[in-house]
N, C-alpha and C. Protein backbone atom coordinates (compact mmCIF):
# COMPACT_ATOMS: atom_id res chain seq x y z
N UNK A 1 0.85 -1.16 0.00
CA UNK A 1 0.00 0.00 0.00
C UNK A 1 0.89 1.22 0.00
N UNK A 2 0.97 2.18 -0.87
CA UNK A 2 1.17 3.41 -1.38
C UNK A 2 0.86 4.52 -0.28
N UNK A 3 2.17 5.38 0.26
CA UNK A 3 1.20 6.38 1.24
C UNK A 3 0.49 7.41 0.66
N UNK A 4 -0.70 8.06 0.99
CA UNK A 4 -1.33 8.83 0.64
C UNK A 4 -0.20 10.24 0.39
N UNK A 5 -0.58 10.91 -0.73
CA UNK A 5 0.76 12.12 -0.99
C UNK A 5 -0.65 13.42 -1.10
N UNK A 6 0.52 14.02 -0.99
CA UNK A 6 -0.68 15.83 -1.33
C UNK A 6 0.09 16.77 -2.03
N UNK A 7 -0.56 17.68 -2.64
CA UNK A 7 0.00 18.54 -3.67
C UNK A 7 0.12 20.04 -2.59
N UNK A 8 1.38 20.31 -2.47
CA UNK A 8 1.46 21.79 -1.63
C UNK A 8 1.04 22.68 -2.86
N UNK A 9 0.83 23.80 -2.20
CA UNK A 9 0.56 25.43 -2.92
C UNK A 9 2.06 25.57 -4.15
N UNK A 10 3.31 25.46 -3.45
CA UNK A 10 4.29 25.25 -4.45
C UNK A 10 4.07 24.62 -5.23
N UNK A 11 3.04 23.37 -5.46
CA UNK A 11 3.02 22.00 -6.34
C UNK A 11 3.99 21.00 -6.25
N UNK A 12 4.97 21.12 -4.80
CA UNK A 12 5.11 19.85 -5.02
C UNK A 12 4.65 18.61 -4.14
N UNK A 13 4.67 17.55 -4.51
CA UNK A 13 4.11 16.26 -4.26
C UNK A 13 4.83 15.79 -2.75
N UNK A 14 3.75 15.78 -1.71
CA UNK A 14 5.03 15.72 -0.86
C UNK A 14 4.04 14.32 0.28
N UNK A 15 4.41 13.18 1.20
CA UNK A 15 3.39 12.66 1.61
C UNK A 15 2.38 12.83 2.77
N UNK A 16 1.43 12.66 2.99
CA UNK A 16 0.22 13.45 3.44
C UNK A 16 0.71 13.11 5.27
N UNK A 17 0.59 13.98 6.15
CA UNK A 17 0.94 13.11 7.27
C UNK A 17 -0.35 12.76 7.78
N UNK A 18 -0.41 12.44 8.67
CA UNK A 18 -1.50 11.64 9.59
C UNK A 18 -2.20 12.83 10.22
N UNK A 19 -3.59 13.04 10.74
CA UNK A 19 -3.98 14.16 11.86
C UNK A 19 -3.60 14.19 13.35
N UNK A 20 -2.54 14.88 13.30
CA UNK A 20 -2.17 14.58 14.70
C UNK A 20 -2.76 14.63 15.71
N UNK A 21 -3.24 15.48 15.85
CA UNK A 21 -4.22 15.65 17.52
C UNK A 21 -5.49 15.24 16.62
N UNK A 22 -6.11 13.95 17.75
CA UNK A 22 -7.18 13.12 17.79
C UNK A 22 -7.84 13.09 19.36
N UNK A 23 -8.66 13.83 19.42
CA UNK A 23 -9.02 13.96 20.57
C UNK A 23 -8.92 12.71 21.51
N UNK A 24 -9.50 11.52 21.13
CA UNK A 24 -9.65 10.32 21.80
C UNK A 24 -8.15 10.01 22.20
N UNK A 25 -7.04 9.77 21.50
CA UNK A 25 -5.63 9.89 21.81
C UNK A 25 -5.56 10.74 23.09
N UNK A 26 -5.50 11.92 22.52
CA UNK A 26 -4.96 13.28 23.83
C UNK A 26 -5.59 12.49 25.26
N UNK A 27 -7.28 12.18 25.12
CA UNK A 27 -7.49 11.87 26.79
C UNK A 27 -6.99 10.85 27.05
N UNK A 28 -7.01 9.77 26.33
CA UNK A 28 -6.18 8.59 26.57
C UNK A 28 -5.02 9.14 27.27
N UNK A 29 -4.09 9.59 26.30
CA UNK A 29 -2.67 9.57 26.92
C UNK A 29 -2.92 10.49 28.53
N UNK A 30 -3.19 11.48 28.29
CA UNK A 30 -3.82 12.16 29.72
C UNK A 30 -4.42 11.25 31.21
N UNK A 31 -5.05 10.47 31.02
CA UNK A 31 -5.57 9.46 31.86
C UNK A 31 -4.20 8.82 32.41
N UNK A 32 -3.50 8.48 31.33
CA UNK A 32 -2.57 7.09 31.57
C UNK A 32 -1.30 8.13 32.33
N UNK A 33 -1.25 9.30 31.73
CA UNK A 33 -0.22 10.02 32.94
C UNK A 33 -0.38 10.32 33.83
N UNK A 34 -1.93 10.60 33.87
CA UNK A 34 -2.61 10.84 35.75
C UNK A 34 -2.51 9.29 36.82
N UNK A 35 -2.32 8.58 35.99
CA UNK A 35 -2.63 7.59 36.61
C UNK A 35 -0.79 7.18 37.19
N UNK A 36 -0.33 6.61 35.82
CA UNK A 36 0.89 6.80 36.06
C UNK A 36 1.81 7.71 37.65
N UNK A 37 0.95 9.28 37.51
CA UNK A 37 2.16 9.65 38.66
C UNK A 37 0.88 9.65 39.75
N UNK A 38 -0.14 8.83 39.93
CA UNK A 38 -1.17 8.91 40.70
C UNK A 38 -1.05 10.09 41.80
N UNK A 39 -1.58 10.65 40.85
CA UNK A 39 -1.95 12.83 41.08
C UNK A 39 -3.20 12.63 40.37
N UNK A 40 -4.79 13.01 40.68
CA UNK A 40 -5.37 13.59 39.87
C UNK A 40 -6.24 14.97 40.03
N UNK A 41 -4.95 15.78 39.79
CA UNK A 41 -4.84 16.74 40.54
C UNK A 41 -5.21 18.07 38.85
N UNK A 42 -5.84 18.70 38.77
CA UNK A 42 -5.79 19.61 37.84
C UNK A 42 -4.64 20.10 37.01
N UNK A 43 -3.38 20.31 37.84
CA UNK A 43 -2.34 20.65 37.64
C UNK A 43 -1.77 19.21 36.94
N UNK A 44 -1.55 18.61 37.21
CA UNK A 44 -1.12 16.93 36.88
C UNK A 44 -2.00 16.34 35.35
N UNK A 45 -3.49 17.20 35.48
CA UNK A 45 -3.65 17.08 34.25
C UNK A 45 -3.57 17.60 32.47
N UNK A 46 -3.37 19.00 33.50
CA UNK A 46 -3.17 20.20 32.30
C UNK A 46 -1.23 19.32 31.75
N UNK A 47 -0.34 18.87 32.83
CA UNK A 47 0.83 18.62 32.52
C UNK A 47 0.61 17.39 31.80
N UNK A 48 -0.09 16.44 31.94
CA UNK A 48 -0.06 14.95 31.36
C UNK A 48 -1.00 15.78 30.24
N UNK A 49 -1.90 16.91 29.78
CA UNK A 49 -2.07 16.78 28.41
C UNK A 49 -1.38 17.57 27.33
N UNK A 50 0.17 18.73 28.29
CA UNK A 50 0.88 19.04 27.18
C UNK A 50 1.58 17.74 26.46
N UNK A 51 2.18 16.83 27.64
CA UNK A 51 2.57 16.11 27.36
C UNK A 51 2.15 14.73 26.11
N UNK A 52 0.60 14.89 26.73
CA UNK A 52 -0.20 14.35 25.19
C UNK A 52 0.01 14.45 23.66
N UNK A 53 -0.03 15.82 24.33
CA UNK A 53 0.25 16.69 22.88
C UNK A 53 1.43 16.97 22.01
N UNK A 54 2.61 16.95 23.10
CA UNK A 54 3.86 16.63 22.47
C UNK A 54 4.24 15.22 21.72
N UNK A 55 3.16 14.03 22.40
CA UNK A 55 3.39 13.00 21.69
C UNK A 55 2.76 12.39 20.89
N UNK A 56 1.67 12.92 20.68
CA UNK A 56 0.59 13.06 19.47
C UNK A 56 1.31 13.74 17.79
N UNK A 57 2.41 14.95 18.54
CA UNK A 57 2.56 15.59 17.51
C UNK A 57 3.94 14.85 17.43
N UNK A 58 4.65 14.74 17.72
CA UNK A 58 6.26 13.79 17.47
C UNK A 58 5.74 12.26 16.79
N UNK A 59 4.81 11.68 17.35
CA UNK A 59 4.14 10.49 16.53
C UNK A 59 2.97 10.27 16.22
N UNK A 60 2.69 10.96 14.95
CA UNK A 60 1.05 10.96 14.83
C UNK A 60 0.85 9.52 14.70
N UNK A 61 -0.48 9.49 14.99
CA UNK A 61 -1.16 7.92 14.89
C UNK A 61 -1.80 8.20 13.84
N UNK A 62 -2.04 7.24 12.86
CA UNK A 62 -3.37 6.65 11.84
C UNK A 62 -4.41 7.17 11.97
N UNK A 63 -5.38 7.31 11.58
CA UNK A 63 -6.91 7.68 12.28
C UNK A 63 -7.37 6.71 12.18
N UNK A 64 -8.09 6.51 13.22
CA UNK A 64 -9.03 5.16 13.48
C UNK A 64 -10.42 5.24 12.88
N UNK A 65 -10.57 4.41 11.88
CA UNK A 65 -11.60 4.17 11.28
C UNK A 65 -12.57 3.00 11.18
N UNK A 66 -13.36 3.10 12.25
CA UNK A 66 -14.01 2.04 12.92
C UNK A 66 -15.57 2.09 13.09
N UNK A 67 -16.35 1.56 12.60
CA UNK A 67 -17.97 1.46 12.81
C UNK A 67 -18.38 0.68 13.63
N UNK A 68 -17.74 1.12 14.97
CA UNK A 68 -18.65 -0.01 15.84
C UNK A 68 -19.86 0.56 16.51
N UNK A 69 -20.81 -0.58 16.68
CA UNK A 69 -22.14 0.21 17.04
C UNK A 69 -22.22 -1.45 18.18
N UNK A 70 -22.23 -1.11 19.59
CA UNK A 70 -21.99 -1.15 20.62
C UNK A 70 -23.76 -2.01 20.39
N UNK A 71 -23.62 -3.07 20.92
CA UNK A 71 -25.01 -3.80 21.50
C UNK A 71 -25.24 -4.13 22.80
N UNK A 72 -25.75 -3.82 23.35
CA UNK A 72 -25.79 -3.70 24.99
C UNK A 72 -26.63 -5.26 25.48
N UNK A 73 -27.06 -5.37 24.44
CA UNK A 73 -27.78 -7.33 25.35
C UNK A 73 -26.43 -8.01 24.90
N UNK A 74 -26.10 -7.95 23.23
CA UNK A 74 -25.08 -8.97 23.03
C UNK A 74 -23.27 -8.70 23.95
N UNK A 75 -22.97 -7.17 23.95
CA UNK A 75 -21.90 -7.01 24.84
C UNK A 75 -22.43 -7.80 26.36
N UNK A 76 -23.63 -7.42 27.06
CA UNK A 76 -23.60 -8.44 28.18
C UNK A 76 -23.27 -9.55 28.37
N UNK A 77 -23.65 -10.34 27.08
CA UNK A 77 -24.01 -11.64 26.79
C UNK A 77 -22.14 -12.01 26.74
N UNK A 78 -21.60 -11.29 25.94
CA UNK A 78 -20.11 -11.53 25.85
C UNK A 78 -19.39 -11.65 27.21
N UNK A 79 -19.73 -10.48 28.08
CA UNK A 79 -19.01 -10.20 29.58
C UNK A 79 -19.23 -11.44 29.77
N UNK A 80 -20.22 -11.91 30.02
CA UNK A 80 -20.96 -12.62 31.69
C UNK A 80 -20.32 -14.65 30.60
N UNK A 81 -20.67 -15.00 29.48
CA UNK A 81 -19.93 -15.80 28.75
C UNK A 81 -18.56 -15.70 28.78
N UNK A 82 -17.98 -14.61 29.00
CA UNK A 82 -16.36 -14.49 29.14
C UNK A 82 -16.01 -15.35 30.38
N UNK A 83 -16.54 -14.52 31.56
CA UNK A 83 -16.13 -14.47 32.90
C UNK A 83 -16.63 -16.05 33.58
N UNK A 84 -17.55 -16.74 32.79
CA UNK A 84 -17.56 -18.20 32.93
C UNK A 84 -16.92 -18.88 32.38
N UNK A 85 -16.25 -18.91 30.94
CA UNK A 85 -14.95 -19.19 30.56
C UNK A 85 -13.75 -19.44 31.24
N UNK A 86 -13.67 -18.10 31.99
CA UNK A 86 -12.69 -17.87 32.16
C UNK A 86 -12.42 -18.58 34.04
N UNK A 87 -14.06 -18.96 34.66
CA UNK A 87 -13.77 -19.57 35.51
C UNK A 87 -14.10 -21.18 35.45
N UNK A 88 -14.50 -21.52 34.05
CA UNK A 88 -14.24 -23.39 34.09
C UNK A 88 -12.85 -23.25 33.21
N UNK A 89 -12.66 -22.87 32.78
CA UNK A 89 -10.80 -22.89 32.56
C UNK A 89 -10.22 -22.94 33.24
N UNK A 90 -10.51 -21.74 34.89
CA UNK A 90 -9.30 -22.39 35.73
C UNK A 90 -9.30 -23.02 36.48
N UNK A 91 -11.01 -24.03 36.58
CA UNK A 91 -11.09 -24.95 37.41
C UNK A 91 -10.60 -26.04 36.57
N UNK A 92 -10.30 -26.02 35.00
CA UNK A 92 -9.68 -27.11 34.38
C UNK A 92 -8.46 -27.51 34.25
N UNK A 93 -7.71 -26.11 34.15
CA UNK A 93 -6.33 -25.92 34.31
C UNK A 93 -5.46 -26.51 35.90
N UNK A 94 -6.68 -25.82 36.53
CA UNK A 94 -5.91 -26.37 38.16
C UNK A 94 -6.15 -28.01 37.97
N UNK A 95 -7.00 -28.51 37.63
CA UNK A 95 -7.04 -30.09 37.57
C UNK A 95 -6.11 -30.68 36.80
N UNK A 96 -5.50 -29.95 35.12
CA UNK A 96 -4.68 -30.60 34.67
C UNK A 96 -3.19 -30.61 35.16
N UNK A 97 -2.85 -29.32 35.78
CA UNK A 97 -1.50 -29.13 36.85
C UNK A 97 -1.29 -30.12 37.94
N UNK A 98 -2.38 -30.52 38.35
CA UNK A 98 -2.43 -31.05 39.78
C UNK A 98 -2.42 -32.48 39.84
N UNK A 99 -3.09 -33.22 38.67
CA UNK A 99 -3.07 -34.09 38.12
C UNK A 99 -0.96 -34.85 37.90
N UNK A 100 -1.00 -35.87 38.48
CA UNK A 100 0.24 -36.79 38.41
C UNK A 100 0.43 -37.29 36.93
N UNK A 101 -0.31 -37.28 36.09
CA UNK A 101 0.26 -37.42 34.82
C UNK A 101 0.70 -36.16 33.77
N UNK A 102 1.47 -36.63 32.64
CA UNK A 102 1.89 -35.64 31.73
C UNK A 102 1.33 -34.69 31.18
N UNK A 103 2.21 -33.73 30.54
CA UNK A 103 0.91 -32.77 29.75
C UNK A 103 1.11 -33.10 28.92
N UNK A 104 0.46 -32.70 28.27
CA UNK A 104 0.41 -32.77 26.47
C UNK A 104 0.04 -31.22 25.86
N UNK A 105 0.28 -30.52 25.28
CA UNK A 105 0.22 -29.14 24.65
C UNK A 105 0.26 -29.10 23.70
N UNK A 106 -0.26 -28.06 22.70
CA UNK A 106 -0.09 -28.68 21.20
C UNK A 106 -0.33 -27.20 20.53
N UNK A 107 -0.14 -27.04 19.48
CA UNK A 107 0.13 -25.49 18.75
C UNK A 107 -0.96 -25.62 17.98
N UNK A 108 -1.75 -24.24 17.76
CA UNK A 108 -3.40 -24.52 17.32
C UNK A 108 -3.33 -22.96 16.31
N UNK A 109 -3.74 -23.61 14.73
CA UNK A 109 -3.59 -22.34 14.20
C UNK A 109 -5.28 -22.54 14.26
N UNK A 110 -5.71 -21.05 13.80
CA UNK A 110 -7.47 -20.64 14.04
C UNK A 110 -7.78 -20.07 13.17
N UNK A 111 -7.96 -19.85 11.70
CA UNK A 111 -8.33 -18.82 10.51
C UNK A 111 -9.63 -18.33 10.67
N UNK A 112 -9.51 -17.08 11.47
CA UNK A 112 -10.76 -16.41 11.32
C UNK A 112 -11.47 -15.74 10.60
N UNK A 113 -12.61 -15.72 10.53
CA UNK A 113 -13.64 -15.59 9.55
C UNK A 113 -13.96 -13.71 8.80
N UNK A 114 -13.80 -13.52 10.02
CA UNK A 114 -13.83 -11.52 9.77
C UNK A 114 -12.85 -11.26 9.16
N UNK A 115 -12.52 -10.49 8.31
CA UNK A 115 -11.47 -9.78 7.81
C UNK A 115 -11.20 -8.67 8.54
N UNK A 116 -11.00 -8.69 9.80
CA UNK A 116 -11.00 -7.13 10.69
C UNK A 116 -10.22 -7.43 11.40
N UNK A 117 -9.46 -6.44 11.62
CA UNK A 117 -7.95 -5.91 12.83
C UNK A 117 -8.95 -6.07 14.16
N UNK A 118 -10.29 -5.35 14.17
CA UNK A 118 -10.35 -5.34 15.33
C UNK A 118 -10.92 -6.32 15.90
N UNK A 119 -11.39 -7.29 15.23
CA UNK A 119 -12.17 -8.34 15.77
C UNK A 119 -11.00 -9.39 15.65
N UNK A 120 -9.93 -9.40 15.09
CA UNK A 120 -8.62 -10.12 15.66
C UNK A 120 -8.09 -10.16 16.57
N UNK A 121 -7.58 -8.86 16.97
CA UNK A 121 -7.21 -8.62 18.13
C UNK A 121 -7.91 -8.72 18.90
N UNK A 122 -9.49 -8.17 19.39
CA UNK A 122 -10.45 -9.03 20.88
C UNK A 122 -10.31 -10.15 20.72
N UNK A 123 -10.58 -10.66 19.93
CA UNK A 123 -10.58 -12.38 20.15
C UNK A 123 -9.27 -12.76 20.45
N UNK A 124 -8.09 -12.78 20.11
CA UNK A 124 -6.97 -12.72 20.67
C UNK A 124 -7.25 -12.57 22.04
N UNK A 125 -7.30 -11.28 22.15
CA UNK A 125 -7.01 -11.20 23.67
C UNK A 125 -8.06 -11.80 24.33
N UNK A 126 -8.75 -11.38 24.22
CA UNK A 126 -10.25 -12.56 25.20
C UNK A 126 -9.58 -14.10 25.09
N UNK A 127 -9.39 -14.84 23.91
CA UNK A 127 -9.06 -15.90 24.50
C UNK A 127 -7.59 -15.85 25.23
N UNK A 128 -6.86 -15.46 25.06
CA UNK A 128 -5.57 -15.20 25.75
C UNK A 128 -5.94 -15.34 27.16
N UNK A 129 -6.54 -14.53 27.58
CA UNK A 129 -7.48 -14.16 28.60
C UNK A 129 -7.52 -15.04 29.56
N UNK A 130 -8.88 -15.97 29.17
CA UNK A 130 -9.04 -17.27 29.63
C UNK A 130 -8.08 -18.25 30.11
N UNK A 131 -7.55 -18.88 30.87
CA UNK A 131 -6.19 -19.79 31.09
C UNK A 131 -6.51 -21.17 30.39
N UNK A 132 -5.42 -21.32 30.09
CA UNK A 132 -5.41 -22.89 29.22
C UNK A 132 -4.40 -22.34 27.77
N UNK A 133 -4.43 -21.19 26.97
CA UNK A 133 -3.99 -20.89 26.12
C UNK A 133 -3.23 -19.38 26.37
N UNK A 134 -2.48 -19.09 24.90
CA UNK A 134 -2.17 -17.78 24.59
C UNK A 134 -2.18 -17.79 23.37
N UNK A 135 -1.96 -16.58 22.85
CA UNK A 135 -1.82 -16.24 21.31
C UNK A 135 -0.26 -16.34 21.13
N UNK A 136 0.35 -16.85 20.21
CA UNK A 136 1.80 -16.65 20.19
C UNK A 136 2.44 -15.97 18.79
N UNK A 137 1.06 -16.05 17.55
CA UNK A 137 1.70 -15.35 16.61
C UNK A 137 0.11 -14.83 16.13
N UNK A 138 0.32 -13.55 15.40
CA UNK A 138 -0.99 -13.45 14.87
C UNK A 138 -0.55 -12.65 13.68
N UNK A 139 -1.34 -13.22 12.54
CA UNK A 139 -1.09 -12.71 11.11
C UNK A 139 -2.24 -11.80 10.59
N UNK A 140 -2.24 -10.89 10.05
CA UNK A 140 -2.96 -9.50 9.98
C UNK A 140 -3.17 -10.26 8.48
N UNK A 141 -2.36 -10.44 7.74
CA UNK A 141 -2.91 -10.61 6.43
C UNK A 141 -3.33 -12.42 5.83
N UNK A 142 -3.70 -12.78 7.00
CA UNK A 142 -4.67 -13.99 6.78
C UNK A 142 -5.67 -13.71 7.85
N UNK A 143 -5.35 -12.98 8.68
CA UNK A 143 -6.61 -13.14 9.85
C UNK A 143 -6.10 -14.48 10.66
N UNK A 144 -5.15 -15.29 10.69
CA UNK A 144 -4.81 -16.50 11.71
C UNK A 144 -4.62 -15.83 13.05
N UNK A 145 -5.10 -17.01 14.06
CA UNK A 145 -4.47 -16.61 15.22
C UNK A 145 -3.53 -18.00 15.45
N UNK A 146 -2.81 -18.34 16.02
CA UNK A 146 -1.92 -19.02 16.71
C UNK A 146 -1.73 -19.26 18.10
N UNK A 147 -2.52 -20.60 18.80
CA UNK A 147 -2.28 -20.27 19.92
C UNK A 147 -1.77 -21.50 20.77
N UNK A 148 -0.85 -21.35 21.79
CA UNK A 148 -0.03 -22.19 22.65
C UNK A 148 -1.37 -23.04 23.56
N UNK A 149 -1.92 -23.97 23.67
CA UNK A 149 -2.64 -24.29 24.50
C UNK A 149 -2.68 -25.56 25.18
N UNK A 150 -2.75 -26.05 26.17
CA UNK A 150 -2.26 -26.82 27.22
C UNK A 150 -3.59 -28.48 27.40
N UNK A 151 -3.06 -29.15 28.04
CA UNK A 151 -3.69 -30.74 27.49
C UNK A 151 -4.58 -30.72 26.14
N UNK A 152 -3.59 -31.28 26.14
CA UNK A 152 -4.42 -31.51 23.73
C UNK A 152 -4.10 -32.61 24.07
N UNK A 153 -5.02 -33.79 23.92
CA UNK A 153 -4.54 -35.23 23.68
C UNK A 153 -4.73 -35.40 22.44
N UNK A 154 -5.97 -35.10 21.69
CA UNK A 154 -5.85 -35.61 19.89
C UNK A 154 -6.41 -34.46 19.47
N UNK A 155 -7.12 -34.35 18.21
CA UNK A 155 -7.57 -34.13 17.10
C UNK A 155 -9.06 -33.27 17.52
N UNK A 156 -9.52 -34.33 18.22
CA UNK A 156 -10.49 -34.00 19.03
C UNK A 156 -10.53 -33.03 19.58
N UNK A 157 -9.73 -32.81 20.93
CA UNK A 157 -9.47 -31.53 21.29
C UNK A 157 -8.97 -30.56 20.40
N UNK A 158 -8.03 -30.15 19.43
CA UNK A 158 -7.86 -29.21 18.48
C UNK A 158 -8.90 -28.80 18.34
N UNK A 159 -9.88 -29.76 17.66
CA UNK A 159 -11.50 -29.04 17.20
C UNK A 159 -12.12 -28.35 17.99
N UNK A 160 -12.39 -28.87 19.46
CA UNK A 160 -13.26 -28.27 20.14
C UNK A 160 -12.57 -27.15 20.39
N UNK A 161 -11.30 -26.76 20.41
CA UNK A 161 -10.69 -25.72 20.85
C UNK A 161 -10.92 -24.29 19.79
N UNK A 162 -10.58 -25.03 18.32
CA UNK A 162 -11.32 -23.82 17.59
C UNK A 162 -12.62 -23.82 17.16
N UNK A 163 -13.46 -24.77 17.66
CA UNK A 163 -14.74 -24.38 17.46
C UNK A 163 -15.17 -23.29 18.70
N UNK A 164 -14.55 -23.25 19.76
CA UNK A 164 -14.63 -22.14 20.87
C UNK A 164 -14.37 -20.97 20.43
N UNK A 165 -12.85 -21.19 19.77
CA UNK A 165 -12.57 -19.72 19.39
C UNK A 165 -13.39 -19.00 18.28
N UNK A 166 -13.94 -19.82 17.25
CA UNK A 166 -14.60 -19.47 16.57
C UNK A 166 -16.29 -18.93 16.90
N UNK A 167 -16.38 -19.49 17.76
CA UNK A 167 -17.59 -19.29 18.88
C UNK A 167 -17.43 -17.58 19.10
N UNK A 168 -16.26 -17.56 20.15
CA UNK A 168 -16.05 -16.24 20.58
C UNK A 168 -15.91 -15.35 19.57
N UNK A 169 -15.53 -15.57 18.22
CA UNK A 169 -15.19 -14.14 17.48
C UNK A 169 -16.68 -14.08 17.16
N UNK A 170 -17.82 -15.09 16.99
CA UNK A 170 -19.33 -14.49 16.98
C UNK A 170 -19.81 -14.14 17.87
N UNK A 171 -19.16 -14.32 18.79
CA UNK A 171 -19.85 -13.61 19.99
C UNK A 171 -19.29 -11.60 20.16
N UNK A 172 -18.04 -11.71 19.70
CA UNK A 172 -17.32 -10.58 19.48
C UNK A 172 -18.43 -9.51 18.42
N UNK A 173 -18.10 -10.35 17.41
CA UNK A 173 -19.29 -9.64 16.17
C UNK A 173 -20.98 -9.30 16.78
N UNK A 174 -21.29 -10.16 17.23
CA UNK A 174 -22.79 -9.60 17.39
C UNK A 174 -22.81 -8.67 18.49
N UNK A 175 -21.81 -8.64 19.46
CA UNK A 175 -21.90 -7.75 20.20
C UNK A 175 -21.15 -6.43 19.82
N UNK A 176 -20.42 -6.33 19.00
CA UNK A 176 -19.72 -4.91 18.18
C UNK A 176 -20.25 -4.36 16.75
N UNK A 177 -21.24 -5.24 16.41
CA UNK A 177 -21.64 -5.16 15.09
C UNK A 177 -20.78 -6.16 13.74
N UNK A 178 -21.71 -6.22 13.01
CA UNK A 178 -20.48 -6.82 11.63
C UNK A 178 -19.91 -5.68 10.63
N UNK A 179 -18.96 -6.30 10.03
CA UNK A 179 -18.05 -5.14 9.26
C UNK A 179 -18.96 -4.74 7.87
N UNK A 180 -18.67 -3.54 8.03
CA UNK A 180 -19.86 -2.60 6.83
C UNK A 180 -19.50 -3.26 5.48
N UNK A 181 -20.02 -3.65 4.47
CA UNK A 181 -19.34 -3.85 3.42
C UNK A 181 -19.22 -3.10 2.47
N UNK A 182 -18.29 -3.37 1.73
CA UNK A 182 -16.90 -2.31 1.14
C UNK A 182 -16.86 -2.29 -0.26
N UNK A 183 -16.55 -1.66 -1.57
CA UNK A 183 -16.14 -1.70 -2.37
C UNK A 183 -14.55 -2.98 -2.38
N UNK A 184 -14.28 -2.73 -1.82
CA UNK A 184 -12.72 -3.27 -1.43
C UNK A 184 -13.33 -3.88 -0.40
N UNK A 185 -13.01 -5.68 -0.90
CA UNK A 185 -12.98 -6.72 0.37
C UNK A 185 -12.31 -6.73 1.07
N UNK A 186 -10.64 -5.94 1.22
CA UNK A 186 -10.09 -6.16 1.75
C UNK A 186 -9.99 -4.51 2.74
N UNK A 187 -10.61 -3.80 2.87
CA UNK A 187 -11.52 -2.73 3.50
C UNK A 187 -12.12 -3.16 4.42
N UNK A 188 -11.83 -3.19 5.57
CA UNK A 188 -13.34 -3.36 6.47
C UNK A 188 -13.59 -2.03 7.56
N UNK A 189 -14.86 -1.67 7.45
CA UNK A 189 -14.44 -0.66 8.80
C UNK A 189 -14.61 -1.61 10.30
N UNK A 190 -14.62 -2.14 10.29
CA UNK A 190 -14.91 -2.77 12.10
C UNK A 190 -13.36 -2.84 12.41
């Protein structure tokens, strides 16, 4: 991909930079310095948002171009499905540790279905999340995730493991919306 270029008043061709100050950035970074020198003190914030601003403008970011439209039954539905996940996992995990026989672990690629950064990365991290696995490589231009995950005896388990994950990135989608469609398939806004 080609960076976007712009024509100055001189005419010449020069490349376009990014918009630096993005409001959502500035409070971000602001938050994370209040927090950081845990001051949240007026003064502490006016300083954590020059400081924003100095690093907004030394490294502009991308603009984020994202259509998510937030579902409030299906985001519940995701939390409260997470947070049970995430506690029969570690009642499974403590059984397979504790357990006198071997492990077995096994490397699990996952080709997900969305063509979206952002529904890669939650699902990533949500299952990461959960104990039993991690993500160990993730490819942007297949959409794979890769993940390290703990008693695999066969084939069997592989499956059920990405039929979970595959589970969760629909659970991801209905609760963030699906990706708008595009002139360009390889476009998504989500």
């Amino acid at each position: 991909m080609s960076p976007r270029v712009k024509t100055t008043r001189s005419g010449k061709v020069r490349p376009m930079r990014y918009k630096s100050l993005q409001w959502p950035a500035l409070l971000w970074l602001t938050l994370v310095w209040m927090a950081l020198w845990r001051s949240f003190t007026i003064g502490n914030a006016v300083l954590g948002l020059l400081v924003a601003v100095a690093v907004c403008l030394v490294f502009p970011l991308p603009p984020l171009r994202m259509a998510i439209r937030p579902r409030p039954v299906a985001l519940a539905w995701l939390v409260v499905r997470f947070m049970w996940d995430v506690l029969v996992s570690s009642v499974e995990v403590t059984r397979v540790v504790l357990r006198p026989q071997g492990l077995t672990n096994a490397l699990v690629q996952v080709d997900l279905e969305t063509p979206s950064d952002f529904v890669l990365t939650i699902v990533g991290e949500m299952t990461t999340l959960i104990p039993g696995s991690v993500v160990v490589e993730a490819r942007r231009s297949t959409h794979t995730l890769f993940f390290h995950v703990i008693d695999v005896k066969d084939e069997a388990d592989v499956a059920r493991f990405r039929r979970s994950v595959l589970a969760q990135e629909q659970r991801v989608l209905r609760a963030f919306g699906r990706p708008k469609p595009t002139d360009n398939p390889k476009e998504v806004l989500l």
